[in-house]
PDB file of N, CA and C in Angstrom:
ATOM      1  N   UNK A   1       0.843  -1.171   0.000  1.00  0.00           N
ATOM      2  CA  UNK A   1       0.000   0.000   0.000  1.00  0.00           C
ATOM      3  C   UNK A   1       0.892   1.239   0.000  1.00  0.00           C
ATOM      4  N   UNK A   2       0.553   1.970  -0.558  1.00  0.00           N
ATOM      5  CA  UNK A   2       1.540   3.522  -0.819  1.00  0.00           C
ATOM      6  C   UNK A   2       0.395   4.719  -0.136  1.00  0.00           C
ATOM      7  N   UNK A   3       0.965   5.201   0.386  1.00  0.00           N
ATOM      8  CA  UNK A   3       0.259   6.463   1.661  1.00  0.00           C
ATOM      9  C   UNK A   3       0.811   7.570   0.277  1.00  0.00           C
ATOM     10  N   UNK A   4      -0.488   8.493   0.345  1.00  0.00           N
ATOM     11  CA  UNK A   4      -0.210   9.817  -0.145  1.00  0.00           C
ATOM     12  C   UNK A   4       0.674  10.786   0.418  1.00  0.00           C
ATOM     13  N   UNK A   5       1.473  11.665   0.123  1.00  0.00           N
ATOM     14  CA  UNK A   5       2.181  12.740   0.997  1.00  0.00           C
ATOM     15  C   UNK A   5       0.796  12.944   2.216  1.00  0.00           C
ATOM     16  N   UNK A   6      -0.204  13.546   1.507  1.00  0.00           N
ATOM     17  CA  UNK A   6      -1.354  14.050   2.424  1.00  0.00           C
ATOM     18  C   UNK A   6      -2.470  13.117   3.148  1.00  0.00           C
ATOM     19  N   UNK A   7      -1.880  13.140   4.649  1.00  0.00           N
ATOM     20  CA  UNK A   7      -2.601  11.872   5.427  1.00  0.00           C
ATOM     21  C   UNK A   7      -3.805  12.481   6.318  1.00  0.00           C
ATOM     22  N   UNK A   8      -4.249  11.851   7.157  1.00  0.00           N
ATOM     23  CA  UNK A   8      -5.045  11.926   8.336  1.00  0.00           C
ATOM     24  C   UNK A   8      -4.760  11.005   9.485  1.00  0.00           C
ATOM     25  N   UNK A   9      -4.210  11.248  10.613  1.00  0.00           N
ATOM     26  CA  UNK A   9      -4.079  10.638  11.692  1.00  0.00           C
ATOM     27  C   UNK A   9      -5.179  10.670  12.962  1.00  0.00           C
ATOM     28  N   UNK A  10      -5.841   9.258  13.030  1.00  0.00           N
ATOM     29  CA  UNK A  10      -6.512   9.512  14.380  1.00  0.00           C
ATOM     30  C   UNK A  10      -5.902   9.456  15.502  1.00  0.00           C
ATOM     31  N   UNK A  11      -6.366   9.830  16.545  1.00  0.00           N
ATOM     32  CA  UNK A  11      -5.399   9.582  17.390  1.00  0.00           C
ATOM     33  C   UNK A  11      -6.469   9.436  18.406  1.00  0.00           C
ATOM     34  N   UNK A  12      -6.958   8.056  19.841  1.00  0.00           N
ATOM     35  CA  UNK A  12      -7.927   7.942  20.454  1.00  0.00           C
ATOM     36  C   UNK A  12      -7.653   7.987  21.868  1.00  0.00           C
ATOM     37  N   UNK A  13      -7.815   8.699  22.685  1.00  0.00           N
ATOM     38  CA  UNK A  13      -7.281   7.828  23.750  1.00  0.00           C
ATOM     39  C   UNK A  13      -8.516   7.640  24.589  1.00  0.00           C
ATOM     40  N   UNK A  14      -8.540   6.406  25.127  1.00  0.00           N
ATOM     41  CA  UNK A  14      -9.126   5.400  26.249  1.00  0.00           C
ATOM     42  C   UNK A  14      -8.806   5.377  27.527  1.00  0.00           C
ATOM     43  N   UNK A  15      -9.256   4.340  28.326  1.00  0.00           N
ATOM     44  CA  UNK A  15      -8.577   3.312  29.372  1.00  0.00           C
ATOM     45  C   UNK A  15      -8.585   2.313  28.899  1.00  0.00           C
ATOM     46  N   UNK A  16      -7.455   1.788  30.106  1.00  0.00           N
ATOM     47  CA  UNK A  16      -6.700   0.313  29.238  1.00  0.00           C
ATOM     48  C   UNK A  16      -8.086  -0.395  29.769  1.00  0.00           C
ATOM     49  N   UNK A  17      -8.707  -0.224  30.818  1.00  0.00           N
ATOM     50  CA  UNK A  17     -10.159  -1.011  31.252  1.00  0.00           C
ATOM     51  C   UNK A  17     -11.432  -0.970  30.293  1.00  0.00           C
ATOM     52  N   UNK A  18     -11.016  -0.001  29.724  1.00  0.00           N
ATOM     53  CA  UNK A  18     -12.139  -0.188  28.694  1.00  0.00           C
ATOM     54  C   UNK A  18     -12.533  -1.443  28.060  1.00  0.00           C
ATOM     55  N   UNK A  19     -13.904  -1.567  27.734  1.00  0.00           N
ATOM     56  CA  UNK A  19     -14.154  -2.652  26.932  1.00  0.00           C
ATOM     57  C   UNK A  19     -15.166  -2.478  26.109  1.00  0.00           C
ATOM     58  N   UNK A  20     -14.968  -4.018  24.497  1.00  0.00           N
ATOM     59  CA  UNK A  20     -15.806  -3.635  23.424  1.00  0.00           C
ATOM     60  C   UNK A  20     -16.257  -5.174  23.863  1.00  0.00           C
ATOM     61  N   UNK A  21     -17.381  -5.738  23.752  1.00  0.00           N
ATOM     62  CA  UNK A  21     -18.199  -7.104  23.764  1.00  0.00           C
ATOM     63  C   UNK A  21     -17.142  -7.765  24.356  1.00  0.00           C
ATOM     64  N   UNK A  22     -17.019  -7.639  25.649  1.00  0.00           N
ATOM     65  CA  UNK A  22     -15.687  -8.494  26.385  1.00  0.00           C
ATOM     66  C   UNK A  22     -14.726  -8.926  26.344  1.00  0.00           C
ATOM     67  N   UNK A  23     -13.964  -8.055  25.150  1.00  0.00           N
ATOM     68  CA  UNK A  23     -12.579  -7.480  24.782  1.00  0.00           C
ATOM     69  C   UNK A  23     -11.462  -6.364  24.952  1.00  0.00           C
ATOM     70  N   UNK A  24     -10.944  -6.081  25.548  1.00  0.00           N
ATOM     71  CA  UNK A  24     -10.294  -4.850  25.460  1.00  0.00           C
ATOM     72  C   UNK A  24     -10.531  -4.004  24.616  1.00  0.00           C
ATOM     73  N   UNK A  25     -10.861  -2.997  24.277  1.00  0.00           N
ATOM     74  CA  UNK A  25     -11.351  -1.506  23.724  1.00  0.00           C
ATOM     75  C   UNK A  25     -10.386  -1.887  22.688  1.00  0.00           C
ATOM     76  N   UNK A  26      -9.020  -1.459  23.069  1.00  0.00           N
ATOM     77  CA  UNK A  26      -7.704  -1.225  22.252  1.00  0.00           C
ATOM     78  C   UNK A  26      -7.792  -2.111  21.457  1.00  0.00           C
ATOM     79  N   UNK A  27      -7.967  -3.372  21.644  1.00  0.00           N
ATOM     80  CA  UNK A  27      -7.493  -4.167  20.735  1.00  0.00           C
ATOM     81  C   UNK A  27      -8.723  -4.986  19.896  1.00  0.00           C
ATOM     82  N   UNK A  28     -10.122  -4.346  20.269  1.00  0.00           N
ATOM     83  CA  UNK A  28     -10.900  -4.460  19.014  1.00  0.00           C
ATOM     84  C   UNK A  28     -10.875  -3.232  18.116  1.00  0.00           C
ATOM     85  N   UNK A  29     -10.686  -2.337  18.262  1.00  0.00           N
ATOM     86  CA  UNK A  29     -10.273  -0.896  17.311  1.00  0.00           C
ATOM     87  C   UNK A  29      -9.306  -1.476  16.793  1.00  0.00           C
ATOM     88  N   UNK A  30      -7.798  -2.243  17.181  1.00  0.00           N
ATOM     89  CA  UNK A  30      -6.780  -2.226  16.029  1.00  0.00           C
ATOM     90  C   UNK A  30      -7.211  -3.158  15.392  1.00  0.00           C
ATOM     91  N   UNK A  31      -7.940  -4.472  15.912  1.00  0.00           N
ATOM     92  CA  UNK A  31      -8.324  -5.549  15.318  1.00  0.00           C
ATOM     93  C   UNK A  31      -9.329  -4.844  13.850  1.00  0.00           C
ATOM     94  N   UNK A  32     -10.041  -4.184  13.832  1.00  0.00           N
ATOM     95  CA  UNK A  32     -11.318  -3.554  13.301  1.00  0.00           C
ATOM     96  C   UNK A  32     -10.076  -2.542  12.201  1.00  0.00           C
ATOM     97  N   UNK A  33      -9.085  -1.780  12.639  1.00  0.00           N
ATOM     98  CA  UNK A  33      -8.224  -1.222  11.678  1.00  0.00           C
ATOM     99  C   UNK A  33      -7.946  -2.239  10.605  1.00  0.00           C
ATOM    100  N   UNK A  34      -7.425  -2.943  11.050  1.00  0.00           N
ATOM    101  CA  UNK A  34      -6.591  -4.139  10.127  1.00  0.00           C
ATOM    102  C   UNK A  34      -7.692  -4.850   9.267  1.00  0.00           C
ATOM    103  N   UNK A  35      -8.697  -5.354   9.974  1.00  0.00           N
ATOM    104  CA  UNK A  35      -9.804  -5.774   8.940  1.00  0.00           C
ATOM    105  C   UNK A  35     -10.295  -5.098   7.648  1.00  0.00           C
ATOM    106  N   UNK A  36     -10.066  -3.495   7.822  1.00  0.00           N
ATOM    107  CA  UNK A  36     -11.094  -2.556   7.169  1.00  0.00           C
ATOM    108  C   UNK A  36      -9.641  -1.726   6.124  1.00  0.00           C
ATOM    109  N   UNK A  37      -8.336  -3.023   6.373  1.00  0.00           N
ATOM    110  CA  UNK A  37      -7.249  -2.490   5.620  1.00  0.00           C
ATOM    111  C   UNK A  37      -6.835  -1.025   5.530  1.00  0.00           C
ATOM    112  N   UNK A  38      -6.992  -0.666   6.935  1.00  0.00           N
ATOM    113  CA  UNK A  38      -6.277   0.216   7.347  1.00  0.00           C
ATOM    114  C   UNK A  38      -4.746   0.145   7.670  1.00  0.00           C
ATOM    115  N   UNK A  39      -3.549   1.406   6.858  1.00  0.00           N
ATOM    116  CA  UNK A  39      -2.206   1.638   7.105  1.00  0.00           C
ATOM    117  C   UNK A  39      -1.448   1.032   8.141  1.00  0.00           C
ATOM    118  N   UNK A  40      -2.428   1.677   9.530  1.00  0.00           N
ATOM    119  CA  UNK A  40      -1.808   0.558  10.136  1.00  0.00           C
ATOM    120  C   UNK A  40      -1.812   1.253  11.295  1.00  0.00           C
ATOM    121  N   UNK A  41      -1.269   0.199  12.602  1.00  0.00           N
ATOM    122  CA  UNK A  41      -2.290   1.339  14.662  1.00  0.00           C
ATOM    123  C   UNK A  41      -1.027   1.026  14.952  1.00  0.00           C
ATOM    124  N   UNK A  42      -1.044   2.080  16.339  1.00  0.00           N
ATOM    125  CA  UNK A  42      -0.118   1.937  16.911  1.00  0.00           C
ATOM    126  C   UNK A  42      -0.988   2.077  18.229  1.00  0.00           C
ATOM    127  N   UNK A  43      -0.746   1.145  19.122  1.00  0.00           N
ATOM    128  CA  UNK A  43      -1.095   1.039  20.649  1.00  0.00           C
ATOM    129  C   UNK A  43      -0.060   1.503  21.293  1.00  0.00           C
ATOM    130  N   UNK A  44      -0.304   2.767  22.477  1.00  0.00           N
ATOM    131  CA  UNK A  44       0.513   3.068  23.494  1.00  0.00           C
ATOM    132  C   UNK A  44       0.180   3.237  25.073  1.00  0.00           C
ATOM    133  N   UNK A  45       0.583   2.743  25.858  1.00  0.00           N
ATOM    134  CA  UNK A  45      -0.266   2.475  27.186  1.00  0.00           C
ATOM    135  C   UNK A  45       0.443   4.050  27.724  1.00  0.00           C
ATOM    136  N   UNK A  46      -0.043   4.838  28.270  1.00  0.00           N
ATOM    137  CA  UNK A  46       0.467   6.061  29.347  1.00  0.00           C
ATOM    138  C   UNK A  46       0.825   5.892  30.353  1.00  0.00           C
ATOM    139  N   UNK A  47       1.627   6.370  30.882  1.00  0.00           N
ATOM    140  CA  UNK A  47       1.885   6.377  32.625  1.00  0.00           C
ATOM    141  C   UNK A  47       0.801   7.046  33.489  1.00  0.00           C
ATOM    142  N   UNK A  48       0.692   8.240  32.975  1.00  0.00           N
ATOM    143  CA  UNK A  48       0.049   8.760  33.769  1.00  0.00           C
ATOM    144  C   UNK A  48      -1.416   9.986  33.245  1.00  0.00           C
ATOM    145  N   UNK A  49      -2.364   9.969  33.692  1.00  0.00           N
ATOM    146  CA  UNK A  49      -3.466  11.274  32.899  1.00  0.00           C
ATOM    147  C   UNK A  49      -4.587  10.949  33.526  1.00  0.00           C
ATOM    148  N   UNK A  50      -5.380  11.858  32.828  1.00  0.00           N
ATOM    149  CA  UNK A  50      -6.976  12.093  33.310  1.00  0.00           C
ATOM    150  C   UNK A  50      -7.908  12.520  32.419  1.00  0.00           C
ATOM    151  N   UNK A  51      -9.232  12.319  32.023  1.00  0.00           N
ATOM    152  CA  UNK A  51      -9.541  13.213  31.160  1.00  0.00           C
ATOM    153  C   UNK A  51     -10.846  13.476  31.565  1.00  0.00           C
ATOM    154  N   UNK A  52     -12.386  13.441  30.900  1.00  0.00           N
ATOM    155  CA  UNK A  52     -13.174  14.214  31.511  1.00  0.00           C
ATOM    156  C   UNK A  52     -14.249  14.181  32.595  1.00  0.00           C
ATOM    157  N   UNK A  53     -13.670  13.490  33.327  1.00  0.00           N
ATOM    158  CA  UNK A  53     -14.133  13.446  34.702  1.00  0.00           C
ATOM    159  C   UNK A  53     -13.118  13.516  35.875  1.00  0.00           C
ATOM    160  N   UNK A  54     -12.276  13.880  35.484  1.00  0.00           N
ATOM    161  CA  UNK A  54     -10.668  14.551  35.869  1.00  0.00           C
ATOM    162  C   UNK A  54     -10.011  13.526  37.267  1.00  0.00           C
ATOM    163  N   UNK A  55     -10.689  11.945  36.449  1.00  0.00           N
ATOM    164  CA  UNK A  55     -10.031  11.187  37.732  1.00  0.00           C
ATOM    165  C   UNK A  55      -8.532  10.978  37.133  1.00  0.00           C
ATOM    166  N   UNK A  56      -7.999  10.859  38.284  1.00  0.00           N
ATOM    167  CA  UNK A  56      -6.472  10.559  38.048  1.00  0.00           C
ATOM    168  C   UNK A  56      -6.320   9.240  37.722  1.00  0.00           C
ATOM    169  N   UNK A  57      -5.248   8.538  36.745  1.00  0.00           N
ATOM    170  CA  UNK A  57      -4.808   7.915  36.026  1.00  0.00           C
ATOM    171  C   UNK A  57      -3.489   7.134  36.019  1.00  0.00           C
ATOM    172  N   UNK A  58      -3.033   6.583  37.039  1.00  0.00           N
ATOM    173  CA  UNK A  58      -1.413   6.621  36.851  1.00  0.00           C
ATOM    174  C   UNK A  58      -0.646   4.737  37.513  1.00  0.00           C
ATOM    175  N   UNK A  59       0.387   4.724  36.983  1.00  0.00           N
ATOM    176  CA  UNK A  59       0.834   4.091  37.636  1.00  0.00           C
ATOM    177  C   UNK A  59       2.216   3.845  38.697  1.00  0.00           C
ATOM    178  N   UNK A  60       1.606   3.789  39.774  1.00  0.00           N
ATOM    179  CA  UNK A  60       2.581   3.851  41.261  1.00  0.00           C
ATOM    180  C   UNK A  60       3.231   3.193  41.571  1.00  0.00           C
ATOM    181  N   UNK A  61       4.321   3.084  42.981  1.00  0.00           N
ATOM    182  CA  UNK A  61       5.007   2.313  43.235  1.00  0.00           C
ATOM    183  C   UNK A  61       4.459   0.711  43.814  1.00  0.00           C
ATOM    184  N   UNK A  62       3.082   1.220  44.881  1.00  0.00           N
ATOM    185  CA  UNK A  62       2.385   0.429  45.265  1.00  0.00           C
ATOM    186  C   UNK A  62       1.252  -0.675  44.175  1.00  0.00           C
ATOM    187  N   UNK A  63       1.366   0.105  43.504  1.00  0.00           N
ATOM    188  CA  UNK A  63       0.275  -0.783  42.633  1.00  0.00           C
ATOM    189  C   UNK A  63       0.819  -0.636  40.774  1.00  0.00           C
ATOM    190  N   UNK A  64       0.167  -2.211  40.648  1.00  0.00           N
ATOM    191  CA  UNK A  64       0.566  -2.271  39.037  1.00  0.00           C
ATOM    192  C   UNK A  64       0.239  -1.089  37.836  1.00  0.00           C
ATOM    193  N   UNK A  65      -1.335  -1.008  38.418  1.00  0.00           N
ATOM    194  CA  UNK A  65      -2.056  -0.162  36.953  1.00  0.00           C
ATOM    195  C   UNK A  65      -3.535   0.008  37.617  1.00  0.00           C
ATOM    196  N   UNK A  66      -3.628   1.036  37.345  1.00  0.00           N
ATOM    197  CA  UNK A  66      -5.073   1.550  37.730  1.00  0.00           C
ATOM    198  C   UNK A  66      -6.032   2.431  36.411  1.00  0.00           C
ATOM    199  N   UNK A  67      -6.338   1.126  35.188  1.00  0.00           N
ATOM    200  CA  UNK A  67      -7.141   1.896  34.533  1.00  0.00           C
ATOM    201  C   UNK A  67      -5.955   2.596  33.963  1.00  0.00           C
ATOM    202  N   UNK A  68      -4.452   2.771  32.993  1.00  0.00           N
ATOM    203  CA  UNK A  68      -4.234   3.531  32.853  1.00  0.00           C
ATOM    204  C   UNK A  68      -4.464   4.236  31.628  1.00  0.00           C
ATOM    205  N   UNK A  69      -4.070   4.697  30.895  1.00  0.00           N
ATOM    206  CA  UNK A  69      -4.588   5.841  29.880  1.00  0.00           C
ATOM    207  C   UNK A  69      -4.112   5.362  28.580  1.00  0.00           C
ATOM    208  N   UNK A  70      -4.742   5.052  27.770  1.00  0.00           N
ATOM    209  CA  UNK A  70      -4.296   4.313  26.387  1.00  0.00           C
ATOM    210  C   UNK A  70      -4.520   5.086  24.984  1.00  0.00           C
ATOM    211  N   UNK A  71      -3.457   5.022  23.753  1.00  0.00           N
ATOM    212  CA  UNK A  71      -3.295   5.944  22.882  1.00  0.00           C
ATOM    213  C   UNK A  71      -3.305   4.726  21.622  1.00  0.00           C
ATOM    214  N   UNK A  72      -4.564   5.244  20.798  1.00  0.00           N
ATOM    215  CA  UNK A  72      -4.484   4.430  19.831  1.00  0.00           C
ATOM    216  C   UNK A  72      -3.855   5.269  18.681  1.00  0.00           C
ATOM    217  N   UNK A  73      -2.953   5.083  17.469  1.00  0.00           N
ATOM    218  CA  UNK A  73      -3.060   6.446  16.036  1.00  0.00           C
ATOM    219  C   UNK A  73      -2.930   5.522  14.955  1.00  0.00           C
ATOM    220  N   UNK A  74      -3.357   5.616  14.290  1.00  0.00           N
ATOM    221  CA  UNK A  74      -3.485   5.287  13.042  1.00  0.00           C
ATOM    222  C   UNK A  74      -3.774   6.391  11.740  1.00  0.00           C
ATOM    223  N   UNK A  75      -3.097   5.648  10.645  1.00  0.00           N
ATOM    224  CA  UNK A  75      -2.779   7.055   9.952  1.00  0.00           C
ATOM    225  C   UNK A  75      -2.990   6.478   8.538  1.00  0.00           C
ATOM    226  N   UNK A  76      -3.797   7.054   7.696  1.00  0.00           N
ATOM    227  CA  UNK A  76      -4.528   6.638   6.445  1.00  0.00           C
ATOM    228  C   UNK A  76      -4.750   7.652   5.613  1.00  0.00           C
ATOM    229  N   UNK A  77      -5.273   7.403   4.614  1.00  0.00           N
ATOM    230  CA  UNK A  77      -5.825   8.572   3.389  1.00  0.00           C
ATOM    231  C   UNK A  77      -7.066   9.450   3.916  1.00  0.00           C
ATOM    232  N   UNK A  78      -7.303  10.383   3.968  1.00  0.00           N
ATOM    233  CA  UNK A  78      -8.746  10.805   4.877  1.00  0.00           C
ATOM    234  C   UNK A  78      -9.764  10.418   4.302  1.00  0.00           C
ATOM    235  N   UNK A  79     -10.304   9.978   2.687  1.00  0.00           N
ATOM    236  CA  UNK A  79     -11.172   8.936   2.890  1.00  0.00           C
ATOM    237  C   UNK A  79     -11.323   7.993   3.500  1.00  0.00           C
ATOM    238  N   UNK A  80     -10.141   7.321   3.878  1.00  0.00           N
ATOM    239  CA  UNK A  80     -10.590   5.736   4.550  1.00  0.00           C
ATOM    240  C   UNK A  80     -10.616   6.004   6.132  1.00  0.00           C
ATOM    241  N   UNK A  81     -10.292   7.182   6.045  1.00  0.00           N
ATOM    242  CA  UNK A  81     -10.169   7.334   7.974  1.00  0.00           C
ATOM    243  C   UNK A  81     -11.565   7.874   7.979  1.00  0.00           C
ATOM    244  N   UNK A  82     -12.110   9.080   7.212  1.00  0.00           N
ATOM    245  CA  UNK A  82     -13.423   9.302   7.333  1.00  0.00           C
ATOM    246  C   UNK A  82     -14.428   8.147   7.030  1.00  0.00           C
ATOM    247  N   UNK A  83     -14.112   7.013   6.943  1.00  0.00           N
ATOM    248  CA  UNK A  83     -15.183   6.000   6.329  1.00  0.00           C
ATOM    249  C   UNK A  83     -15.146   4.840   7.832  1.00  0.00           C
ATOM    250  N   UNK A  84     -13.649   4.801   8.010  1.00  0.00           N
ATOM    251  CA  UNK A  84     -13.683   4.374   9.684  1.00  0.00           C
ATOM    252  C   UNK A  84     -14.370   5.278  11.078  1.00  0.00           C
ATOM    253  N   UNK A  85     -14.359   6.619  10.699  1.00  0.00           N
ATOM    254  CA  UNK A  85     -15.071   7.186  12.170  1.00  0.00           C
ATOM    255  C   UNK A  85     -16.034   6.598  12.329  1.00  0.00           C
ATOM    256  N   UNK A  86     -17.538   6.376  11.670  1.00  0.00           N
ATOM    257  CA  UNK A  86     -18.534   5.806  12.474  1.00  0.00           C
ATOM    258  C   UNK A  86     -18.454   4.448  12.959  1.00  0.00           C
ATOM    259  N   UNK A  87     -17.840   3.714  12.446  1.00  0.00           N
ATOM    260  CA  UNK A  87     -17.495   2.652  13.227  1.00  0.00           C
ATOM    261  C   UNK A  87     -16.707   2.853  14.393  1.00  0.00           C
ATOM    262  N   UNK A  88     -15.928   3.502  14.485  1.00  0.00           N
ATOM    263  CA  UNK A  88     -15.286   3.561  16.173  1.00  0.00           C
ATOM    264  C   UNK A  88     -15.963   4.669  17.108  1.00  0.00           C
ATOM    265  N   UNK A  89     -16.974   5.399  16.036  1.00  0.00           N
ATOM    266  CA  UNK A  89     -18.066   6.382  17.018  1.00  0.00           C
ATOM    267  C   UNK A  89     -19.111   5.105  18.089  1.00  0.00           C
ATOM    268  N   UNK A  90     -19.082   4.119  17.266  1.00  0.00           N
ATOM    269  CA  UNK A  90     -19.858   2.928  17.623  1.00  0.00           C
ATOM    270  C   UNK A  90     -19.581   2.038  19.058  1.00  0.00           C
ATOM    271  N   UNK A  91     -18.065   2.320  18.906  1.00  0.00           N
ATOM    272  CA  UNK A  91     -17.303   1.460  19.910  1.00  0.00           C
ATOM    273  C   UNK A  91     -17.014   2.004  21.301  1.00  0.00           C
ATOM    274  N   UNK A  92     -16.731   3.396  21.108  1.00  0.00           N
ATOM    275  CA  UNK A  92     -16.298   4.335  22.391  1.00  0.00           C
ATOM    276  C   UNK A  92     -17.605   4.640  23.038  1.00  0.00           C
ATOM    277  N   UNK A  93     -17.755   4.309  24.559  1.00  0.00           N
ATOM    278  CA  UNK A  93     -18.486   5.219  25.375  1.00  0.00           C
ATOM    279  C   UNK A  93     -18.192   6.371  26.014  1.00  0.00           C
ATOM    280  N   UNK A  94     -16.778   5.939  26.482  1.00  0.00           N
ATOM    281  CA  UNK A  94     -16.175   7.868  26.732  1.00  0.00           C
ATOM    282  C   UNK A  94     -14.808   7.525  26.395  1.00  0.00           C
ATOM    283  N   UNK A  95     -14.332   8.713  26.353  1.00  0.00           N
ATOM    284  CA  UNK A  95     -13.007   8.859  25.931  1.00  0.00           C
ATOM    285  C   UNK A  95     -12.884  10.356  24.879  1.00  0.00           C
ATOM    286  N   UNK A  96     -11.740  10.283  24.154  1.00  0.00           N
ATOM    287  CA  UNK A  96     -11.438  11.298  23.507  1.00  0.00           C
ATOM    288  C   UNK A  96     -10.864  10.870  21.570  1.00  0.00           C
ATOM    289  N   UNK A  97     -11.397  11.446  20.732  1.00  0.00           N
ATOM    290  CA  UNK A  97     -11.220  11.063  19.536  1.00  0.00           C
ATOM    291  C   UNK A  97     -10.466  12.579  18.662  1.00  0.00           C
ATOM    292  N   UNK A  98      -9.523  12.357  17.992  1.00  0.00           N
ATOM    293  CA  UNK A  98      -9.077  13.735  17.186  1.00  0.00           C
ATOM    294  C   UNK A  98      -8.944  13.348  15.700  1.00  0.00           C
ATOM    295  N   UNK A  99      -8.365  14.356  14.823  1.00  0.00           N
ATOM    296  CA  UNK A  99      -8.219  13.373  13.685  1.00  0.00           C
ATOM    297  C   UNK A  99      -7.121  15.130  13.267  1.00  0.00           C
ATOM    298  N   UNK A 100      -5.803  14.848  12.685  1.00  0.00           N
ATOM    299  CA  UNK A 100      -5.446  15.708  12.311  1.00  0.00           C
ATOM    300  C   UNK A 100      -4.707  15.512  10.908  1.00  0.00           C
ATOM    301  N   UNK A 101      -4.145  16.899  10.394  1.00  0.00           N
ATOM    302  CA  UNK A 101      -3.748  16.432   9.102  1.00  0.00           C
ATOM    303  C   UNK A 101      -2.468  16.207   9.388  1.00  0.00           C
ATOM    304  N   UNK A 102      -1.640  15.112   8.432  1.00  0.00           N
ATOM    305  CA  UNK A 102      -0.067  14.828   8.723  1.00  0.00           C
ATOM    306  C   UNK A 102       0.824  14.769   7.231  1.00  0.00           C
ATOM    307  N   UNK A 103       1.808  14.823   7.306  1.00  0.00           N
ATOM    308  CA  UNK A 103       2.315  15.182   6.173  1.00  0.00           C
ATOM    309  C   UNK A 103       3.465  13.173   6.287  1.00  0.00           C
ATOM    310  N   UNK A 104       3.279  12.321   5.383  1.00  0.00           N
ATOM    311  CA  UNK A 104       3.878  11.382   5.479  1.00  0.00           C
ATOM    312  C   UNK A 104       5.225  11.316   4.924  1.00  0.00           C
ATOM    313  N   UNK A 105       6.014  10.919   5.529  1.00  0.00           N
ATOM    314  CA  UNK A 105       7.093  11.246   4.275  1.00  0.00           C
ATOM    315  C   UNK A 105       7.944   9.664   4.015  1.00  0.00           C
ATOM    316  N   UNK A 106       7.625   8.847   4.643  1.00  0.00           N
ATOM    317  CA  UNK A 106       7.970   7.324   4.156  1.00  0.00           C
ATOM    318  C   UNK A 106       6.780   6.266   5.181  1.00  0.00           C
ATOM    319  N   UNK A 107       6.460   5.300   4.483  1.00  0.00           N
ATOM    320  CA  UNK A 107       5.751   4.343   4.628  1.00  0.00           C
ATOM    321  C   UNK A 107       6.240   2.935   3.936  1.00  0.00           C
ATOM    322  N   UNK A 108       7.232   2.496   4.322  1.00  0.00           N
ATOM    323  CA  UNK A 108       7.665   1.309   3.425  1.00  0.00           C
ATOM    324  C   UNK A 108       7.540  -0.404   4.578  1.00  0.00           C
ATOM    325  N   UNK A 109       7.094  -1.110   3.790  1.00  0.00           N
ATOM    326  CA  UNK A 109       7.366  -2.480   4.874  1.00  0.00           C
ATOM    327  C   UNK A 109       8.315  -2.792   4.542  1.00  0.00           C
ATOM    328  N   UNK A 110       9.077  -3.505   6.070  1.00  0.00           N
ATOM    329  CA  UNK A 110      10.020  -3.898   6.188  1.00  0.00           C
ATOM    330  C   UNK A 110      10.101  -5.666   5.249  1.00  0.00           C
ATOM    331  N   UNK A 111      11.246  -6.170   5.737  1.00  0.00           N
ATOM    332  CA  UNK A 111      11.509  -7.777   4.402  1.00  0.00           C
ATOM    333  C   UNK A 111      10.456  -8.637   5.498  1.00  0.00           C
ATOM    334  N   UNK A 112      10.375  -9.100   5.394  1.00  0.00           N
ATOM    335  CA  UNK A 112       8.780 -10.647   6.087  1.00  0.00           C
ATOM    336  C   UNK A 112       9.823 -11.002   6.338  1.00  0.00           C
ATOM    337  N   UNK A 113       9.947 -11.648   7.868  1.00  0.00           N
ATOM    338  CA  UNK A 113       9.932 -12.483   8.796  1.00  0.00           C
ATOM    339  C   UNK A 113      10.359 -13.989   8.488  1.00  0.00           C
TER     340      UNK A 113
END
């Protein structure tokens, strides 16, 4: 697949507690990317945040993980990213969704495994 110079990046963030039909949030969105032959996700777990109910988010010395704060991006042609929003409008109950413009400047796969 060849990415245009001119992209669209979503970028989502969650909790890692989140869930889609008794799956992790995160990983039915990338699962659902890849199906719908999307470029391609990147999952990132946070240390630490809050968002709009301004509970705190973090992880301590005492404890493993509390719910922490998860970053999905994926980055496509803005048709196919605009053709994916309602499907992940579908999936999120709260959280935060953006979509900005990005300028790509290499997209190549690496040799198979």
């Amino acid at each position: 697949m060849k990415l245009p110079e001119q992209a669209e990046l979503v970028r989502i963030f969650i909790g890692e507690g989140d869930r889609y039909e008794g799956h992790p949030l995160y990983r039915a969105i990338v699962n659902l990317a890849r199906e719908r032959g999307l470029a391609g996700a990147t999952v990132t777990r946070g240390l630490m945040g809050f968002g709009a109910h301004s509970r705190m988010h973090y992880a301590g010395i005492l404890r493993l993980s509390e719910d922490l704060p998860i970053i999905i991006e994926i980055v496509d042609r803005p048709d196919r990213i605009e053709a994916f929003l309602p499907e992940l409008d579908s999936m999120i109950a709260e959280g935060l969704v953006t979509v900005e413009k990005v300028r790509v400047l290499k997209y190549l796969p690496g040799e198979k495994r």
